[in-house]
N, C-alpha and C. Protein backbone atom coordinates (compact mmCIF):
# COMPACT_ATOMS: atom_id res chain seq x y z
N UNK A 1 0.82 -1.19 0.00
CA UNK A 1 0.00 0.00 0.00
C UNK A 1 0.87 1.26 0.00
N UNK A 2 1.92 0.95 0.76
CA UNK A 2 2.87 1.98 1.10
C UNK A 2 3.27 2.68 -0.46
N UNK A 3 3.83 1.93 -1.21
CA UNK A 3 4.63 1.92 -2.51
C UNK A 3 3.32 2.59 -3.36
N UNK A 4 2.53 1.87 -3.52
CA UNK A 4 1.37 2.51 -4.10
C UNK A 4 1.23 4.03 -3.62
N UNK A 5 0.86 4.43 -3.08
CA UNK A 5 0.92 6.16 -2.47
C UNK A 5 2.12 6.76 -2.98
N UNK A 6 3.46 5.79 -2.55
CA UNK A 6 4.56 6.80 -3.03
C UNK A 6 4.60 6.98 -4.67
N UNK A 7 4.27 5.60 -5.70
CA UNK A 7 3.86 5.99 -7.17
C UNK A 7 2.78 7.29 -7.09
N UNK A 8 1.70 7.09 -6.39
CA UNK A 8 1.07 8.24 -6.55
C UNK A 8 1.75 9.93 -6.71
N UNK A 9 2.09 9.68 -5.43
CA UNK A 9 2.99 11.42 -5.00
C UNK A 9 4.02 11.37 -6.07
N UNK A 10 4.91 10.08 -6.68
CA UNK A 10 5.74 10.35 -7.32
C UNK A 10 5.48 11.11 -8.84
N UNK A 11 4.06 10.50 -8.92
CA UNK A 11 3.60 10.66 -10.46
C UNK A 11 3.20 11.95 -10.62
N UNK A 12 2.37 13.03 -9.46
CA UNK A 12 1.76 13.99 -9.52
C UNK A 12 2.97 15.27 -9.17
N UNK A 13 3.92 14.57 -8.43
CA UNK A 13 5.04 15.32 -8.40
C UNK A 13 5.96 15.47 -9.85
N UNK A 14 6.24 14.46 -10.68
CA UNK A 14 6.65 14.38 -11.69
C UNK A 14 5.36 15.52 -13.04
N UNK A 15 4.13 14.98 -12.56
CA UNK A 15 3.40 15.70 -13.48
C UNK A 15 2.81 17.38 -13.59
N UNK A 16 3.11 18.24 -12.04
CA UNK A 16 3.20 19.40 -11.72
C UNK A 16 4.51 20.09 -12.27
N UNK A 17 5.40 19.39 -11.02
CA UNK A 17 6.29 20.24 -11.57
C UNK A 17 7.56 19.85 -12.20
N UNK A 18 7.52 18.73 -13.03
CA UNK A 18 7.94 18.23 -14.51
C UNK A 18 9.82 18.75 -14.13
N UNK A 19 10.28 19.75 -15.15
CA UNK A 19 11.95 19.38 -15.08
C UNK A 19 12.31 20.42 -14.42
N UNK A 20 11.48 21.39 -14.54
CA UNK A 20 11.71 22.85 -13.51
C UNK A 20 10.62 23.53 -12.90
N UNK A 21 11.24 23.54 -11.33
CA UNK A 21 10.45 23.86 -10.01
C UNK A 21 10.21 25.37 -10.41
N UNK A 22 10.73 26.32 -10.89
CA UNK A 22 10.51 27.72 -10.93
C UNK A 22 9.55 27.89 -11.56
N UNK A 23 9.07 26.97 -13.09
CA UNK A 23 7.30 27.29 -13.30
C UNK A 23 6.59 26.95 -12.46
N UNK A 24 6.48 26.21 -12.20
CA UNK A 24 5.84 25.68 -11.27
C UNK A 24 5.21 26.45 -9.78
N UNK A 25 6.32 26.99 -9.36
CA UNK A 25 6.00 28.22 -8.12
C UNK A 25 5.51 29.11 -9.02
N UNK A 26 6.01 29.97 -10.07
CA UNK A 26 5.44 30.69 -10.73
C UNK A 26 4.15 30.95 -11.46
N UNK A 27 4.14 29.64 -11.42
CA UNK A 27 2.53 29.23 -12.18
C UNK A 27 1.54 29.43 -10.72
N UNK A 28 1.92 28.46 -9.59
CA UNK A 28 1.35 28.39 -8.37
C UNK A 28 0.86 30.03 -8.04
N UNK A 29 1.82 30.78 -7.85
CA UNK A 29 1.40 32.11 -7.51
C UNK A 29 0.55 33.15 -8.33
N UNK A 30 1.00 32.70 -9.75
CA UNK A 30 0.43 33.56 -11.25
C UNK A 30 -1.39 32.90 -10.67
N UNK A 31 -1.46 31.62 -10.14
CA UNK A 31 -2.95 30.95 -10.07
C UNK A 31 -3.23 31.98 -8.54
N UNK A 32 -2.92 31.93 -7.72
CA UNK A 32 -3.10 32.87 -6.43
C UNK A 32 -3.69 34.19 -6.71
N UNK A 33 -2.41 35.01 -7.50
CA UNK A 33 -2.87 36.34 -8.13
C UNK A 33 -4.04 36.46 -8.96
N UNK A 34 -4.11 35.75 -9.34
CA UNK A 34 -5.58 35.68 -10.54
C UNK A 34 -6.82 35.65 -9.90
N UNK A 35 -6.52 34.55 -8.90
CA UNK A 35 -7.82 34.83 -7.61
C UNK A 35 -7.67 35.76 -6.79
N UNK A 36 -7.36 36.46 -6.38
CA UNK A 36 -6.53 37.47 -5.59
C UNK A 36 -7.52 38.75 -6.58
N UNK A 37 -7.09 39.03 -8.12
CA UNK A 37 -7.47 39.75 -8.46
C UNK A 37 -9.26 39.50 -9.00
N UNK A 38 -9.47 38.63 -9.62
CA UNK A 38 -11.10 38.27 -9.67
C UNK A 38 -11.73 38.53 -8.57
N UNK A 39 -11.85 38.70 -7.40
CA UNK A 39 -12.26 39.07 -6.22
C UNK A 39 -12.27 40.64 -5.94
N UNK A 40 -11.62 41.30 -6.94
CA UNK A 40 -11.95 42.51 -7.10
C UNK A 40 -12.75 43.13 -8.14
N UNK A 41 -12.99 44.76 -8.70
CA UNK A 41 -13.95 44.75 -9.94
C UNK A 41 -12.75 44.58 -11.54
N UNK A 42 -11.61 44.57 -11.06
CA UNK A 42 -10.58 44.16 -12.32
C UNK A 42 -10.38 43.07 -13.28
N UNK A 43 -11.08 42.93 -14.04
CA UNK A 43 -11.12 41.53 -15.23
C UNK A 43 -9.61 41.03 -15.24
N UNK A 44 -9.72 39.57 -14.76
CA UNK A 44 -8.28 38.89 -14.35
C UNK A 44 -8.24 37.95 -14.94
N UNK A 45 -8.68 38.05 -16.16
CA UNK A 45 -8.32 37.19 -17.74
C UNK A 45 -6.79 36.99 -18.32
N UNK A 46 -6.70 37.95 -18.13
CA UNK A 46 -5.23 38.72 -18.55
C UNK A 46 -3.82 37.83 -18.19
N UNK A 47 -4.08 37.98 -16.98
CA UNK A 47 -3.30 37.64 -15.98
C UNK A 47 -2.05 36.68 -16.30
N UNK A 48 -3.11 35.24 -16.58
CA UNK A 48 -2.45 34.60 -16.83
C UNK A 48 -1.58 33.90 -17.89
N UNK A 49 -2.29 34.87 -18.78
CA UNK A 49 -1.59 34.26 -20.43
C UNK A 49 -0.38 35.58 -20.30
N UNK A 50 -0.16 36.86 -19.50
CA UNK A 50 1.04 37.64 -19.29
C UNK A 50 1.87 36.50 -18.74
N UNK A 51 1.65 36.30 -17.51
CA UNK A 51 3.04 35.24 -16.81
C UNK A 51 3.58 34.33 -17.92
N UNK A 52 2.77 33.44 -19.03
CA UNK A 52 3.03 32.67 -19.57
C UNK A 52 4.00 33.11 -20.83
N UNK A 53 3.78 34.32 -20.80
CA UNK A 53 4.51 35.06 -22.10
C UNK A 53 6.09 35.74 -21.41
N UNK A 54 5.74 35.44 -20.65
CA UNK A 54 7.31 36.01 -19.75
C UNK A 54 7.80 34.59 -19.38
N UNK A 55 7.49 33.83 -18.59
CA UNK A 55 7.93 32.37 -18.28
C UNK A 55 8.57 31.75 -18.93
N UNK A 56 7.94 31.18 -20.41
CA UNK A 56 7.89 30.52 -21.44
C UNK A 56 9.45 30.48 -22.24
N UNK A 57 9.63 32.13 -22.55
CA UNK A 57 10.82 32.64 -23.31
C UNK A 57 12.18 31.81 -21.80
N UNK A 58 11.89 32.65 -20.83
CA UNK A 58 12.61 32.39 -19.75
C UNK A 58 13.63 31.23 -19.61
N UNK A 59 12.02 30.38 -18.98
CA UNK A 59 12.24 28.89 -19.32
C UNK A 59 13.04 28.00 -20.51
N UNK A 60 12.84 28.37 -21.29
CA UNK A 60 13.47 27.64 -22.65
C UNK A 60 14.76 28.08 -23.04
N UNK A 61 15.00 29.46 -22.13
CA UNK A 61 16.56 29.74 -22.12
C UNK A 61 17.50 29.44 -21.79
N UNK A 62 16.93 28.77 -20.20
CA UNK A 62 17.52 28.12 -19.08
C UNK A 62 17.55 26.61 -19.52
N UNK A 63 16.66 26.30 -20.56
CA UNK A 63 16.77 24.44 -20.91
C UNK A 63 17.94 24.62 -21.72
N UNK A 64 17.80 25.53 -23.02
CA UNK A 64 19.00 25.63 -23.86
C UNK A 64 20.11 25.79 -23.63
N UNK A 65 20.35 26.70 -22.31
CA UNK A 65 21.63 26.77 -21.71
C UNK A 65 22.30 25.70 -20.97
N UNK A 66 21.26 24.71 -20.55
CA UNK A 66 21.48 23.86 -19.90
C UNK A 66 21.65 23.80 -18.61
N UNK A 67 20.82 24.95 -17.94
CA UNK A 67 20.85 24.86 -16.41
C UNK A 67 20.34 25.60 -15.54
């Protein structure tokens, strides 16, 4: 049973936050802020396709560079 749970956590850990932890927090918080801001009268559509357009480039710089 034990092993079973740890495939679990292993798989959802592998499937969040995949080869780099920094989207991942980034995404986590970009999801925070978005609720954060919908709770006000500010349309928080936006929000999240900005982080993704900054991230994205980021990210793929740091794979290419290799680190």
């Amino acid at each position: 049973m034990i092993s079973r749970l740890r495939s679990f956590g292993a798989f959802w850990y592998d499937f969040i936050v995949g080869d780099d932890w920094r989207v991942a927090v980034v995404v986590a918080l970009a999801l925070a802020l978005t609720y954060g801001v919908s709770r006000t009268s500010v349309p928080a559509w936006w929000l999240l396709p900005a982080v993704v357009v900054v991230v994205l480039p980021v990210s793929l710089r740091r794979a290419i560079r290799g680190g």
